[in-house]
C-alpha atoms as a PDB file:
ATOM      1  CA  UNK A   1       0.000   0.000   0.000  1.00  0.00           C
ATOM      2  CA  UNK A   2       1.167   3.555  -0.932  1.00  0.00           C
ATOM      3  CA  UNK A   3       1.906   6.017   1.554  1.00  0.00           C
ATOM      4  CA  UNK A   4      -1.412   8.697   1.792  1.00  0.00           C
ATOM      5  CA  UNK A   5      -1.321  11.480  -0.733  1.00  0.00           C
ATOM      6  CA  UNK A   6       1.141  14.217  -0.588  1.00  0.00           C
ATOM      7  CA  UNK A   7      -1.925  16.862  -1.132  1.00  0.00           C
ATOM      8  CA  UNK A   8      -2.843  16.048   2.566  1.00  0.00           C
ATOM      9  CA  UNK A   9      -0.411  17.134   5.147  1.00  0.00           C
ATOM     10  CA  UNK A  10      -2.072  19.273   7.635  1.00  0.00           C
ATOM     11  CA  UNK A  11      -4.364  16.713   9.563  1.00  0.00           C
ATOM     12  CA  UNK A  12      -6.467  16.704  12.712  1.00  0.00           C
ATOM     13  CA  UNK A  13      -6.824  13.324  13.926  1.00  0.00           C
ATOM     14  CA  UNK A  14     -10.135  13.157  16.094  1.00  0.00           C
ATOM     15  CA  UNK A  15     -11.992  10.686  18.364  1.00  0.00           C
ATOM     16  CA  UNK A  16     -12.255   9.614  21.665  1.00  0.00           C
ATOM     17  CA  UNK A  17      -9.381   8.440  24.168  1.00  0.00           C
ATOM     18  CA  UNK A  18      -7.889   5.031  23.581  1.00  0.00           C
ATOM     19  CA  UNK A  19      -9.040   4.979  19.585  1.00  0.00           C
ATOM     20  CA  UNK A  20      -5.889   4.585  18.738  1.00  0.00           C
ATOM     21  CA  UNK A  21      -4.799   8.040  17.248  1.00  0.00           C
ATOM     22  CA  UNK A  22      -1.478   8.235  18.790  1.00  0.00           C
ATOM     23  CA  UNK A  23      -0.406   5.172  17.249  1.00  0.00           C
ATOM     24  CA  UNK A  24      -1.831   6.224  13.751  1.00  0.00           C
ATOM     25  CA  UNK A  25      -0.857   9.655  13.602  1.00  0.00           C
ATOM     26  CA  UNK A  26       3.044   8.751  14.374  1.00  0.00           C
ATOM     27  CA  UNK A  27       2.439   6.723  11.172  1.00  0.00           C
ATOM     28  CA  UNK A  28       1.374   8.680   9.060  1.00  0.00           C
ATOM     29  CA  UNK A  29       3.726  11.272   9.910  1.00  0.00           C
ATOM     30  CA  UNK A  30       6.435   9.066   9.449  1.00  0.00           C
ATOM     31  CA  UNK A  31       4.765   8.548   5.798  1.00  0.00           C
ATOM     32  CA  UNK A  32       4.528  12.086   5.150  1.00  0.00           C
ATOM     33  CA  UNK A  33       7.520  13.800   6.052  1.00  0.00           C
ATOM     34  CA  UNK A  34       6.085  16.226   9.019  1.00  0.00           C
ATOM     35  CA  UNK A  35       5.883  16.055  12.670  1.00  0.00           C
ATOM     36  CA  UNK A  36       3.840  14.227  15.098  1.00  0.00           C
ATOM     37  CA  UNK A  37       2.061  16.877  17.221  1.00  0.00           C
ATOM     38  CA  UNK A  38       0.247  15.504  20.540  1.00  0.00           C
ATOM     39  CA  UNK A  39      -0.672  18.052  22.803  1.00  0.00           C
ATOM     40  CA  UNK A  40      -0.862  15.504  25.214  1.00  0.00           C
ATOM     41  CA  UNK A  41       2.700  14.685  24.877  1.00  0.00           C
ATOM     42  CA  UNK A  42       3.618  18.231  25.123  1.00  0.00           C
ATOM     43  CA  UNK A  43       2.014  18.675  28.610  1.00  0.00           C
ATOM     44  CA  UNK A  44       2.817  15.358  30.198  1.00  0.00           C
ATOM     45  CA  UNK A  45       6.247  16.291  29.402  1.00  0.00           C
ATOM     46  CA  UNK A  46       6.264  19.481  30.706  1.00  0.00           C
ATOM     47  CA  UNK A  47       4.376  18.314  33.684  1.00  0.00           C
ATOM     48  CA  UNK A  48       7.775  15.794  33.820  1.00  0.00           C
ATOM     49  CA  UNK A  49      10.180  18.528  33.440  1.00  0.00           C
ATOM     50  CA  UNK A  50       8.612  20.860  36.414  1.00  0.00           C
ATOM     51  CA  UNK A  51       7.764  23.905  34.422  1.00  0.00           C
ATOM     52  CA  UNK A  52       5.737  26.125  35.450  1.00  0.00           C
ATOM     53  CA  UNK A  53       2.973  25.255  32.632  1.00  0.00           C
ATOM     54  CA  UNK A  54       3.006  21.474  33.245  1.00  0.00           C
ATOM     55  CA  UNK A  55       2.568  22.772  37.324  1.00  0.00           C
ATOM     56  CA  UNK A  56      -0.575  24.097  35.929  1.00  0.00           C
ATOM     57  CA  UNK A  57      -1.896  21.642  33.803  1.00  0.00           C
ATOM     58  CA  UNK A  58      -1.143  18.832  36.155  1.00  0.00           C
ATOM     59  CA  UNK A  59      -3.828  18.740  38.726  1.00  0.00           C
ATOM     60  CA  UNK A  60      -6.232  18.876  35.639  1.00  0.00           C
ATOM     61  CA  UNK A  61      -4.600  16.291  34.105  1.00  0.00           C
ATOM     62  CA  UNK A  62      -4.868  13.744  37.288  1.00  0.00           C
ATOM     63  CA  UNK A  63      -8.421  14.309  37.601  1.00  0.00           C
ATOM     64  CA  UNK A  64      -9.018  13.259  33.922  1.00  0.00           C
ATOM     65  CA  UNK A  65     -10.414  16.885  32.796  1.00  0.00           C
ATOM     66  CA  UNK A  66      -9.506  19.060  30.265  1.00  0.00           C
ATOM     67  CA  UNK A  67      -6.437  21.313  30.712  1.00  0.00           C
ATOM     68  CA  UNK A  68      -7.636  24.684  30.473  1.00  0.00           C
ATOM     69  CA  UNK A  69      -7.493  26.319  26.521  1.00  0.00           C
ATOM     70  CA  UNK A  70      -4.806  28.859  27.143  1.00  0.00           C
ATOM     71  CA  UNK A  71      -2.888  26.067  28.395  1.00  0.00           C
ATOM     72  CA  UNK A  72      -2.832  24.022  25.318  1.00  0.00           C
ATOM     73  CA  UNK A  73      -2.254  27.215  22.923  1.00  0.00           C
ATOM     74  CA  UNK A  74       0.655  28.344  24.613  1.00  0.00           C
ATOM     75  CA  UNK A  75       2.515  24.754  24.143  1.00  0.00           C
ATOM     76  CA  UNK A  76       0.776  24.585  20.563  1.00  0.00           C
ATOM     77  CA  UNK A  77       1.602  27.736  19.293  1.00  0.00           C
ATOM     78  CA  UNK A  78       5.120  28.087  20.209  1.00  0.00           C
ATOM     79  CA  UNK A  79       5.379  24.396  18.565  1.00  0.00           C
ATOM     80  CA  UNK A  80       3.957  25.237  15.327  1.00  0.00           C
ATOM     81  CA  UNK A  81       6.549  28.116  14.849  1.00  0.00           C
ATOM     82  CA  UNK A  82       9.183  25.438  14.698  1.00  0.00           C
ATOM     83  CA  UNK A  83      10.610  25.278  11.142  1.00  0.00           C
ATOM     84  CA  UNK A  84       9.603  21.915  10.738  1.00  0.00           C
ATOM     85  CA  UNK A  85       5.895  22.160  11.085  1.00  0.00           C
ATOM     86  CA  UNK A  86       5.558  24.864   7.902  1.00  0.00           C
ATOM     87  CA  UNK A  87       4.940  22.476   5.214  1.00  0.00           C
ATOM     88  CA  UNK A  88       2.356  20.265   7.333  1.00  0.00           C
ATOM     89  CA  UNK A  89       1.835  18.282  10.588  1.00  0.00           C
ATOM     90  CA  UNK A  90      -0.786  15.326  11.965  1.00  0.00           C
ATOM     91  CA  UNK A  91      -2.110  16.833  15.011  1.00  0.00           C
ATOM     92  CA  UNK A  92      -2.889  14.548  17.839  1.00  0.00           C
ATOM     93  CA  UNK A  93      -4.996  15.549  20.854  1.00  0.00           C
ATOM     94  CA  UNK A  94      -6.109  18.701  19.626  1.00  0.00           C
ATOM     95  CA  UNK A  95      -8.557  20.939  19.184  1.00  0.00           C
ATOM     96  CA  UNK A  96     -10.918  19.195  22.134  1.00  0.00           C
ATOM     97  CA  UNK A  97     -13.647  22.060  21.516  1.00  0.00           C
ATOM     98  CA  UNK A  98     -15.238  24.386  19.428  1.00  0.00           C
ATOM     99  CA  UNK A  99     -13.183  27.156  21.027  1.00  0.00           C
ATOM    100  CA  UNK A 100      -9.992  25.671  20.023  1.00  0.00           C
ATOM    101  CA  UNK A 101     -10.979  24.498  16.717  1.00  0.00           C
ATOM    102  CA  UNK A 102     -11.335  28.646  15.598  1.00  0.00           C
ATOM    103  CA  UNK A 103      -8.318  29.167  17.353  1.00  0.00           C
ATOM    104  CA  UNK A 104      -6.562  26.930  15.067  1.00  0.00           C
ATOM    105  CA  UNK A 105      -8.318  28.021  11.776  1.00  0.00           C
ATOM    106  CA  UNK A 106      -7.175  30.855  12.596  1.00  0.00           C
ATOM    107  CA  UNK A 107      -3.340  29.683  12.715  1.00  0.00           C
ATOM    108  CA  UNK A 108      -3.435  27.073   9.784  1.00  0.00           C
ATOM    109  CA  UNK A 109      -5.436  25.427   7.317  1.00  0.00           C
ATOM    110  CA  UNK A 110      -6.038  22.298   7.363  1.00  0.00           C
ATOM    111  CA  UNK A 111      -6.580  19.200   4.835  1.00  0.00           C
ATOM    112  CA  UNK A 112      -8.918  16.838   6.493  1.00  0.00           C
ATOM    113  CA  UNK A 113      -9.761  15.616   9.874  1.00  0.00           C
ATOM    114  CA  UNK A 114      -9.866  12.147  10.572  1.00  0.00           C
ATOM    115  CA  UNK A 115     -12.578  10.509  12.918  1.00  0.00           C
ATOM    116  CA  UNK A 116     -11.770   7.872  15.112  1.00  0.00           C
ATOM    117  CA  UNK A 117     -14.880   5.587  15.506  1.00  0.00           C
ATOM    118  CA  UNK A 118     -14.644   2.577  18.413  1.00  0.00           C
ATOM    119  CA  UNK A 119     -17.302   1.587  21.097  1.00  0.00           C
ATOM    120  CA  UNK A 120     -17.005   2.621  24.728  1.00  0.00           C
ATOM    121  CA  UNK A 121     -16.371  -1.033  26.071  1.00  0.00           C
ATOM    122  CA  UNK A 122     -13.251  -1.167  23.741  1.00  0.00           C
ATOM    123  CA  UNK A 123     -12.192   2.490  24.462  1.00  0.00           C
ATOM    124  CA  UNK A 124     -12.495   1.513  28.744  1.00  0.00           C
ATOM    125  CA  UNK A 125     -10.600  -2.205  27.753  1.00  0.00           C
ATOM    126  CA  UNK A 126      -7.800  -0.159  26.459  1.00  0.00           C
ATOM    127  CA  UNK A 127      -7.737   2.531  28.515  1.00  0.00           C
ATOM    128  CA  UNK A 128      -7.578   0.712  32.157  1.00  0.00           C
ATOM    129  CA  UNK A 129      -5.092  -1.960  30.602  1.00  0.00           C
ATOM    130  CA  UNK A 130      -2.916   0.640  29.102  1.00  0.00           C
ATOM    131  CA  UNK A 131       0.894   0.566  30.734  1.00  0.00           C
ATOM    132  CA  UNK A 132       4.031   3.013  30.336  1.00  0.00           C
ATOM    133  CA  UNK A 133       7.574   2.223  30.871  1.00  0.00           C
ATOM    134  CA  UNK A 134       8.536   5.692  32.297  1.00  0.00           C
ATOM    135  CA  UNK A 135      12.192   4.888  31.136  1.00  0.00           C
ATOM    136  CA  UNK A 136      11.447   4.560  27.305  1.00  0.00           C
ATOM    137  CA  UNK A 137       7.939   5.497  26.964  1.00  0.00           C
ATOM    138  CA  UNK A 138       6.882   2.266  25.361  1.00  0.00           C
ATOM    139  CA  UNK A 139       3.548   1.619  26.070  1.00  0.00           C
ATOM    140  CA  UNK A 140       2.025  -1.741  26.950  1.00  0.00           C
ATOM    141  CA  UNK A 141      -1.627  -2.862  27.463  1.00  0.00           C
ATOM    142  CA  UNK A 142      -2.393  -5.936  29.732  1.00  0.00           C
ATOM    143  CA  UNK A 143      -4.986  -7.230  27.626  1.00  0.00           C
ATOM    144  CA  UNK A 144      -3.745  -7.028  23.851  1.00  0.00           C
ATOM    145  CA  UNK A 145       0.011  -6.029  24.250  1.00  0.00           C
ATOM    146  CA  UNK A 146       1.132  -7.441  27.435  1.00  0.00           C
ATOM    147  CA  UNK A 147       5.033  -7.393  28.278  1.00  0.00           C
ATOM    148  CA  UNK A 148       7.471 -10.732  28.425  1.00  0.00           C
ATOM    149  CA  UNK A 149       7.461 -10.598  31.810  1.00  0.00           C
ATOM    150  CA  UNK A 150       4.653  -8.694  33.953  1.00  0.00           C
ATOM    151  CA  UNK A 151       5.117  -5.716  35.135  1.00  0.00           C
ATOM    152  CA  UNK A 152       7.941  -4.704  33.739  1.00  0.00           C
ATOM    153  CA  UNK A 153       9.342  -3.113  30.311  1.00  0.00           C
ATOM    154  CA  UNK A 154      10.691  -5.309  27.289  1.00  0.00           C
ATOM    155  CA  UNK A 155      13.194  -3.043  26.379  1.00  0.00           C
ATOM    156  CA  UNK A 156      14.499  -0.948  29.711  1.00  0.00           C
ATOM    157  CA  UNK A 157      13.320  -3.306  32.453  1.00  0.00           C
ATOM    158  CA  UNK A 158      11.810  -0.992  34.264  1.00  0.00           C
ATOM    159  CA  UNK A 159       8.479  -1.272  36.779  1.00  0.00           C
ATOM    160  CA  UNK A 160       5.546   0.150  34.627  1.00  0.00           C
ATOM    161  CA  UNK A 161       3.187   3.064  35.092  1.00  0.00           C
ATOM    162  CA  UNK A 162      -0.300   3.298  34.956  1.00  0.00           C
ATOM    163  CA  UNK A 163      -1.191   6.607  34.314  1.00  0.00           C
ATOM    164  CA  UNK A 164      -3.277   8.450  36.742  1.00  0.00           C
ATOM    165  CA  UNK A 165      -5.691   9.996  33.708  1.00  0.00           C
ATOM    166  CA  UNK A 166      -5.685   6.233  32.673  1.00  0.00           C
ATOM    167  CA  UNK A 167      -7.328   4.499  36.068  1.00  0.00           C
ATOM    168  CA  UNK A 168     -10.959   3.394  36.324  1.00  0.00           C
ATOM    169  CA  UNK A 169     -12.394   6.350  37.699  1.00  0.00           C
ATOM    170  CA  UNK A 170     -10.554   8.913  35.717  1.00  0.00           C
ATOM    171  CA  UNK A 171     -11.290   7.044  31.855  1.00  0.00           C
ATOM    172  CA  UNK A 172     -15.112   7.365  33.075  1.00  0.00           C
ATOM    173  CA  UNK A 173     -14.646  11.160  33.313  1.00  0.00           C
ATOM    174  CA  UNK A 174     -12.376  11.271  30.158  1.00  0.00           C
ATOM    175  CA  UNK A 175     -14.677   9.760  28.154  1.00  0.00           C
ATOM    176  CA  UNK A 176     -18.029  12.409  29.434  1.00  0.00           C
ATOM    177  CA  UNK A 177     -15.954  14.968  28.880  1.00  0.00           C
ATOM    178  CA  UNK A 178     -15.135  13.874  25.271  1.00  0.00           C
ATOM    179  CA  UNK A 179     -18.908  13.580  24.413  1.00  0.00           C
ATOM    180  CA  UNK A 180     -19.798  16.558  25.934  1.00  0.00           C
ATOM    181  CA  UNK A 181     -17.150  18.777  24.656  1.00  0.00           C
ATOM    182  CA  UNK A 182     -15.161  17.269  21.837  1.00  0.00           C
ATOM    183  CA  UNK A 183     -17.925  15.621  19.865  1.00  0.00           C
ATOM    184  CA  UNK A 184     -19.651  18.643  18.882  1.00  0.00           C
ATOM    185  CA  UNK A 185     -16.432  19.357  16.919  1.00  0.00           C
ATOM    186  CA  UNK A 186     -17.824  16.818  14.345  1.00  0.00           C
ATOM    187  CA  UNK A 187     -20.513  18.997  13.055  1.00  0.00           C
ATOM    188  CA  UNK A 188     -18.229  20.959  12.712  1.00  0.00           C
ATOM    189  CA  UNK A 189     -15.741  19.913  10.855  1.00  0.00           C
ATOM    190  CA  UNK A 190     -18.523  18.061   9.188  1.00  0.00           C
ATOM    191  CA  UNK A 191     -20.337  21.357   7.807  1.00  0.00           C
ATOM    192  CA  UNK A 192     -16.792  22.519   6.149  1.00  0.00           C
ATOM    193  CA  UNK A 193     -15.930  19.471   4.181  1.00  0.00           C
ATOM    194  CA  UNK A 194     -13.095  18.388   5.792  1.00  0.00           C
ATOM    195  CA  UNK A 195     -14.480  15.340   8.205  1.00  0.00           C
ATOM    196  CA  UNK A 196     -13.710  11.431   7.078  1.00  0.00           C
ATOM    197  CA  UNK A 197     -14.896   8.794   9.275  1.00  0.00           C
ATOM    198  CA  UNK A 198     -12.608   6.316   9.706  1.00  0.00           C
ATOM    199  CA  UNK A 199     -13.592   2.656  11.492  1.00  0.00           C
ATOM    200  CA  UNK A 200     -10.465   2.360  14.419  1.00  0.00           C
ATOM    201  CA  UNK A 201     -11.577  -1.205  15.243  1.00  0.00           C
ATOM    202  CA  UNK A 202      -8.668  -4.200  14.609  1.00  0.00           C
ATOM    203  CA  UNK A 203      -5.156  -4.441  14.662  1.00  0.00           C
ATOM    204  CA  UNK A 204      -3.145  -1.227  14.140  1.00  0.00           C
ATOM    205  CA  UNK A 205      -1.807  -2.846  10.371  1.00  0.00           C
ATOM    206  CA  UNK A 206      -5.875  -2.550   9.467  1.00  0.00           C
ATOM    207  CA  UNK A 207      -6.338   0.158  11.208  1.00  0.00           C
ATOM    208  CA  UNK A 208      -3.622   1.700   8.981  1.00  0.00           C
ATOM    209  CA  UNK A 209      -4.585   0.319   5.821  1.00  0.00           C
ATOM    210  CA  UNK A 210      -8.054   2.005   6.002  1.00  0.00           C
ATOM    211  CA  UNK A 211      -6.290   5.215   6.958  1.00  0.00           C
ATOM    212  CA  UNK A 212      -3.888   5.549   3.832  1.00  0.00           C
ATOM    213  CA  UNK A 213      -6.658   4.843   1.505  1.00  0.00           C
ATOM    214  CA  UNK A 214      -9.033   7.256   3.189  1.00  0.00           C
ATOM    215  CA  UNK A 215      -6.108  10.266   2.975  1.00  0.00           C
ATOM    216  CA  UNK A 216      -5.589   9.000  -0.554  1.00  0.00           C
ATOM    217  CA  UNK A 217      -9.029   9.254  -1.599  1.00  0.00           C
ATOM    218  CA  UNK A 218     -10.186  12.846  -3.330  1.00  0.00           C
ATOM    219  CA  UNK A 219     -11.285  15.025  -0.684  1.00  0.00           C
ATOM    220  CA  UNK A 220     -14.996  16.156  -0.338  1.00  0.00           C
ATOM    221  CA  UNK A 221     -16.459  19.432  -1.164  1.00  0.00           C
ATOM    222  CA  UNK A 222     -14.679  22.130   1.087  1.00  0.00           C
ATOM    223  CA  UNK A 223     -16.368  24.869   3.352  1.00  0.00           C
ATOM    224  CA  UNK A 224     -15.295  27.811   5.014  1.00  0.00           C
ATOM    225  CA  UNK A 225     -13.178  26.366   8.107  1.00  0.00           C
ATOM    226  CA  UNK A 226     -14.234  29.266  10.269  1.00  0.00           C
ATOM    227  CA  UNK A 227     -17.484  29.425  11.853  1.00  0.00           C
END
């Protein structure tokens, strides 16, 4: 299978937690030539580091809520100045809401947004089994990616994390926070041409198969991205 089309390299990759975006959009960025942008990424690691915005967004993040917009632009903005995101990027994570989606209309155009679709059993399965070498960053799930030896990391050895936005009672308030506040974005995106629906159930290799042919695929009549 080809790589996706070179027409389509700025991409919003949308959908609920534990669909599987992270896994895709590192693909496909691969594929394309332009970075990886998870806004998730961004804060846990500044939230690692001790800076003052990942002091901020950390308390939101633990409680499985949203980290406040201004939040989230500061880290975005100052990333998409970078030299390397100016001929395209797959964004991961981001926009969340209808607030953030004008915000970044207003700071690039974009190509087409992909939708993540997966039931909520299979989203909480992943979510609760989902495990993090905090060495490496690998990431494990107890169910459908378990490690050699329990516990512990392939690679680094190392005990493994769960991750506090990834325990029982935090996925159930991920996951109401989604529907009330990100879903609406589908309209959206919907209304200006730019949404594709794409099935996230299977391995990752389907997963990813349906992906490339969806980017490679003529896009649909565009609308104004600004509303």
């Amino acid at each position: 299978m080809t790589a996706p089309a070179a027409s389509a390299r700025r991409l919003v990759f949308l959908g609920p937690p534990g669909a599987g975006k992270g896994t895709q959009a590192a693909i496909v960025a691969a594929e394309l030539g332009v970075p990886h942008l998870s806004t998730g990424d961004m804060l846990r690691a500044a939230v690692r580091e001790g800076t003052e915005l990942g002091k901020a967004a950390d308390a939101h993040m633990r409680a499985g809520g949203l980290v406040p917009d201004a939040l989230v632009l500061e880290i975005l903005g100052e990333r998409l100045r970078k030299p390397d995101a100016a001929t395209g990027f797959v964004l991961d994570g981001f926009p969340r809401n209808l607030a953030q989606a004008k915000e970044l209309a207003r700071r690039s155009p974009l190509d087409a947004v992909l939708w993540f679709e997966l039931p909520r059993p299979v989203l909480v399965e992943r979510l609760t089994g989902r495990r993090v070498c905090p060495t490496c960053g690998t990431v494990y799930n107890v169910t459908s990616r378990p490690p050699r030896v329990e516990g512990r990391c392939d690679r680094e050895g190392a005990a493994l994390d769960q991750r506090p936005d990834d325990r029982p009672d935090a996925v159930g308030v991920r996951l109401r926070v989604y529907a009330e506040q990100t879903a609406p974005l589908l309209e959206h995106y919907r209304s200006a041409g730019l949404l594709r629906p794409l099935d996230a159930a299977g391995s990752p290799g389907d997963v990813t198969e349906r992906l490339r042919r969806l980017l490679a695929a003529p896009p649909a009549r565009r609308a104004s991205q600004g509303l």
